[in-house]
Protein backbone atom coordinates (compact mmCIF):
# COMPACT_ATOMS: atom_id res chain seq x y z
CA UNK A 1 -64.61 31.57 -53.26
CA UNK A 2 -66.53 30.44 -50.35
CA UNK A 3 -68.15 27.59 -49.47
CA UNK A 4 -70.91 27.10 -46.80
CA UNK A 5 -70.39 24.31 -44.82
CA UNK A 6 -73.41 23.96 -43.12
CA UNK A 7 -74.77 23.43 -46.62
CA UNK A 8 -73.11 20.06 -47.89
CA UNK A 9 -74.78 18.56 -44.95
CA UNK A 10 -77.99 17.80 -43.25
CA UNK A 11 -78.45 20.27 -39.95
CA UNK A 12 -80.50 20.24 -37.17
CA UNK A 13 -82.53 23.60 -36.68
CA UNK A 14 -81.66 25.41 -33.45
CA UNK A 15 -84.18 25.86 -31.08
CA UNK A 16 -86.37 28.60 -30.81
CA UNK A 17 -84.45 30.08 -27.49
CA UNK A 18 -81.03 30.49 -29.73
CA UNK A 19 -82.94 33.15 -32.16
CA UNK A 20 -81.74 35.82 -29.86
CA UNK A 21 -78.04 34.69 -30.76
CA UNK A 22 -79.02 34.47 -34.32
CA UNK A 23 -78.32 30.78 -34.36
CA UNK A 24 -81.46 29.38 -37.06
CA UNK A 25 -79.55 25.79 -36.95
CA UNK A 26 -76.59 24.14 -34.99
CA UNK A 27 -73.20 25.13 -36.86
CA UNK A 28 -70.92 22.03 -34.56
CA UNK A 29 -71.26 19.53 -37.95
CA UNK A 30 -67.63 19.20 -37.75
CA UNK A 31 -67.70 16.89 -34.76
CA UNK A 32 -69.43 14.52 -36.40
CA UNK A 33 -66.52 12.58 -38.58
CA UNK A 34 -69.81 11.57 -41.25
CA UNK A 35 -70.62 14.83 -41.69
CA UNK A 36 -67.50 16.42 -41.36
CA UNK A 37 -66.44 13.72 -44.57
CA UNK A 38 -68.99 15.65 -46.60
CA UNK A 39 -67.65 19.25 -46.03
CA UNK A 40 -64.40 17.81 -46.84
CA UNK A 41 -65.75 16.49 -50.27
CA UNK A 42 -67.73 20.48 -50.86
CA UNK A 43 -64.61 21.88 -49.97
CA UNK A 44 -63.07 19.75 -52.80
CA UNK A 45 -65.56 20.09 -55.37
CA UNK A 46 -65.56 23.88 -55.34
CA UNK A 47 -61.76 24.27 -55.14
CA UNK A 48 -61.53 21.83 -58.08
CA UNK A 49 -64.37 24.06 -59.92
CA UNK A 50 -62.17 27.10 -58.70
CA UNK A 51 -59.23 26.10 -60.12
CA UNK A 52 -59.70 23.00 -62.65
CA UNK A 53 -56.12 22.58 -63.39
CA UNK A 54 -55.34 21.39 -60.01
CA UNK A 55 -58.80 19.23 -60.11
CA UNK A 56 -57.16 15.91 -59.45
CA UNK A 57 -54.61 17.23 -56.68
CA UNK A 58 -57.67 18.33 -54.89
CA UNK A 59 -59.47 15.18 -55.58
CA UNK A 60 -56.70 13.29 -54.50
CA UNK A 61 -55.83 14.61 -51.07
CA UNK A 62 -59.96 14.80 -50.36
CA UNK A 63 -59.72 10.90 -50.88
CA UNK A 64 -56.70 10.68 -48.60
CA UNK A 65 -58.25 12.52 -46.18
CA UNK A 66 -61.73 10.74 -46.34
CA UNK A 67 -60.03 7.63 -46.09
CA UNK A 68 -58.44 8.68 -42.43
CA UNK A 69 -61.99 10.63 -41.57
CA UNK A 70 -64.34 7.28 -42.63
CA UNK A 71 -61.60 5.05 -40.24
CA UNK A 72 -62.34 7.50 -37.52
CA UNK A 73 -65.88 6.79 -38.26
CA UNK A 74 -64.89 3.92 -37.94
CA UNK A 75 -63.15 3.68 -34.67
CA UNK A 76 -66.18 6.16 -33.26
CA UNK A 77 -68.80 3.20 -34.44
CA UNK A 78 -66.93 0.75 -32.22
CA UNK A 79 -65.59 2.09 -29.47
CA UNK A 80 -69.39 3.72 -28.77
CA UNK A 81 -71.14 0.89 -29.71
CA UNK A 82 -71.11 -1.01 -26.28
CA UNK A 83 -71.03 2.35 -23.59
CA UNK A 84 -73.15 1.19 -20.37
CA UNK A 85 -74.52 4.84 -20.40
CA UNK A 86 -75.60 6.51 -23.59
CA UNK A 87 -76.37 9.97 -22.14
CA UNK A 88 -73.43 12.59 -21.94
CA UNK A 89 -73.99 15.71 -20.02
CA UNK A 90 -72.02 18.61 -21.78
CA UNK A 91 -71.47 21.87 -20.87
CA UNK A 92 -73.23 23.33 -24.02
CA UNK A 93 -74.57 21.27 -26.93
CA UNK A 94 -71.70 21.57 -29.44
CA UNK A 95 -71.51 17.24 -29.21
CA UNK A 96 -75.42 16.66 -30.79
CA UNK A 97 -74.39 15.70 -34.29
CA UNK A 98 -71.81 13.25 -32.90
CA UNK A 99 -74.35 11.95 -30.56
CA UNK A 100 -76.66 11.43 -33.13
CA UNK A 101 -74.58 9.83 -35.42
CA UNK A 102 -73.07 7.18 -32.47
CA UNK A 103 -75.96 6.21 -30.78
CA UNK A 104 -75.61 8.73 -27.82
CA UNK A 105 -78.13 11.37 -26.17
CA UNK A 106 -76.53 14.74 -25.45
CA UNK A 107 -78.11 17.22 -22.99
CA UNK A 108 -76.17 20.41 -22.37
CA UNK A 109 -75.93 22.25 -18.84
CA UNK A 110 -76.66 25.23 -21.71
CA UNK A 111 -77.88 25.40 -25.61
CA UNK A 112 -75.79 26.00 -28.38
CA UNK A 113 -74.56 29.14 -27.23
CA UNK A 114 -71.51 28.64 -24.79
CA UNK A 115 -72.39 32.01 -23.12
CA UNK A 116 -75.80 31.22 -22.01
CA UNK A 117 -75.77 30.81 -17.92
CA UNK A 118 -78.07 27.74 -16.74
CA UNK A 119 -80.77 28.76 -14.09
CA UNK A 120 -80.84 26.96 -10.68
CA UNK A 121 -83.61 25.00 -12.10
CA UNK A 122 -81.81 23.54 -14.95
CA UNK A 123 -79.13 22.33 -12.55
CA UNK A 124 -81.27 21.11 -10.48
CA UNK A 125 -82.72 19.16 -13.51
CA UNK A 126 -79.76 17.94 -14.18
CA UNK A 127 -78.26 17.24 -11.08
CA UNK A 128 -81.75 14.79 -11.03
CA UNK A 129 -80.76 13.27 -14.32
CA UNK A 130 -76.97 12.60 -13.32
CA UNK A 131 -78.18 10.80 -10.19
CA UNK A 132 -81.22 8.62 -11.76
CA UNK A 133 -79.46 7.61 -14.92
CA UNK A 134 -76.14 6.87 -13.14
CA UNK A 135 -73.64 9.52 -15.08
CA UNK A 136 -70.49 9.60 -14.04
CA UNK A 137 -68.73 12.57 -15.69
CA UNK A 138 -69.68 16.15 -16.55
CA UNK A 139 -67.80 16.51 -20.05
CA UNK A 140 -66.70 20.65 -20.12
CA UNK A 141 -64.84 21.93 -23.62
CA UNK A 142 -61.87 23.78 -24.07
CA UNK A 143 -63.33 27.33 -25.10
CA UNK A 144 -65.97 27.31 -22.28
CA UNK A 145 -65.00 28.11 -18.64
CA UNK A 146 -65.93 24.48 -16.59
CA UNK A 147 -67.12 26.55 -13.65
CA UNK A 148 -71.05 25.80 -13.95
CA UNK A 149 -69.73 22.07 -14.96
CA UNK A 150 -67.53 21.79 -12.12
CA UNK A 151 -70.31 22.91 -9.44
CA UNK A 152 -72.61 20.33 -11.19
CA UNK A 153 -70.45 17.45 -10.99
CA UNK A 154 -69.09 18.35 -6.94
CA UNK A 155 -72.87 18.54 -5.87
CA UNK A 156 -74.01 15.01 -7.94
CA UNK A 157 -70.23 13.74 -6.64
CA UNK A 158 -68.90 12.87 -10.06
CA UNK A 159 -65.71 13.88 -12.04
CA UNK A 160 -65.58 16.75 -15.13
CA UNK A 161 -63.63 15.80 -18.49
CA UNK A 162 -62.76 17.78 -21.05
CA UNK A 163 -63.76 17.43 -25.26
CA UNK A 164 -62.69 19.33 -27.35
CA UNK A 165 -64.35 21.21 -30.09
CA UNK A 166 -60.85 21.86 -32.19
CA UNK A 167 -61.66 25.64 -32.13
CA UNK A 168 -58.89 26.03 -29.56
CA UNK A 169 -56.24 24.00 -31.53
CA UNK A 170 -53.08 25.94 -30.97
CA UNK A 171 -49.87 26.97 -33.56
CA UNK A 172 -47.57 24.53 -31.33
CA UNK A 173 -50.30 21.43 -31.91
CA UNK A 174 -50.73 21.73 -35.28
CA UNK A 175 -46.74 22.06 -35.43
CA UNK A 176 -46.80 18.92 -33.18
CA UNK A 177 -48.74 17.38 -35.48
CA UNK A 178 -52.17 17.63 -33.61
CA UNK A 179 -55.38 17.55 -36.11
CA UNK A 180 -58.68 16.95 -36.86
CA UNK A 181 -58.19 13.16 -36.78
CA UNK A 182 -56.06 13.03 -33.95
CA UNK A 183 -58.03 15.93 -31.47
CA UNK A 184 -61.13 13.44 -32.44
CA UNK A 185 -59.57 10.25 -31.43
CA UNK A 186 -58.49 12.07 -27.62
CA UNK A 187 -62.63 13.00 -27.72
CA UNK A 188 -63.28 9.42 -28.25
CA UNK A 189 -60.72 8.09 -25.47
CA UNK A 190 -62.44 10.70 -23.09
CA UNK A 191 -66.17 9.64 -23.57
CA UNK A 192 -65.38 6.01 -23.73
């Protein structure tokens, strides 16, 4: 069985200059806690479908889990809903679902593709945009080197932080007791 997450939700189409990556929309739906709610209740639907003698384990845990997803929605509604800035500066756009959802405008350094190098002009662009709309941090991810992020905040004088995307989570967090919820929550401490 498989299920296709980026179908249980709406997506935003990639842009045209992703084609060559063979990106059609932006996969990242997982960051947004709404969204990623949705998957969990596909991912539930099919199992139970899959396997209907088990329908109400599945159904249960998906509601237990919802329930700690939706108060992360939750916690991302508030704690966003006052930020004196409402642009965030990423290194690529993996955070445009979230920003959508929580009132924010994302720009990436580069597109969805965390391999794409930025040309002088696009730094340049952004090291205007930093400066005129007062940003104070350059948020880099775990999976992406922060080089091009780091250069951009030391030449508009500001500091780098780090999201993460929760591809990276490691054996030893999730045996620590690191997840979706939690990983989220440190996102939300860092862009607040």
């Amino acid at each position: 069985m498989t299920v296709d997450a980026l179908k249980a939700v709406d997506t935003n189409e990639a842009p045209p200059s992703e084609a060559e990556e063979g990106l059609t929309v932006d996969p990242h739906v997982w960051l947004d806690p709404a969204r990623y709610e949705e998957v969990v209740r596909t991912v539930a639907d099919a199992l139970s479908e899959s396997d209907p003698a088990n329908e109400s384990t599945y159904d249960a845990n998906a509601h237990a889990y919802i329930a700690k997803i939706a108060a992360l929605d939750d916690d991302f509604r508030a704690g966003l809903a006052d930020c004196q800035r409402t642009t965030i500066v990423t290194s690529h756009e993996a955070f445009a679902y979230l920003a959508e959802s929580y009132g924010l405008t994302e720009v990436g350094i580069t597109g969805l593709s965390p391999e794409a190098e930025p040309s002088a002009q696009r730094l340049a662009e952004l090291k205007d945009l930093v400066e005129k709309e007062g940003i104070t941090t350059i948020f880099a991810e775990e999976l992406v080197s922060p080089k091009v992020a780091e250069t951009l905040a030391d030449e508009a004088g500001i500091t780098v932080e780090v999201l993460d995307p929760l591809e990276s989570l490691t054996d030893e967090q999730v045996a620590a007791g690191e997840d979706y919820v939690s990983v989220m929550r440190e996102n939300l401490a860092i862009l607040r």
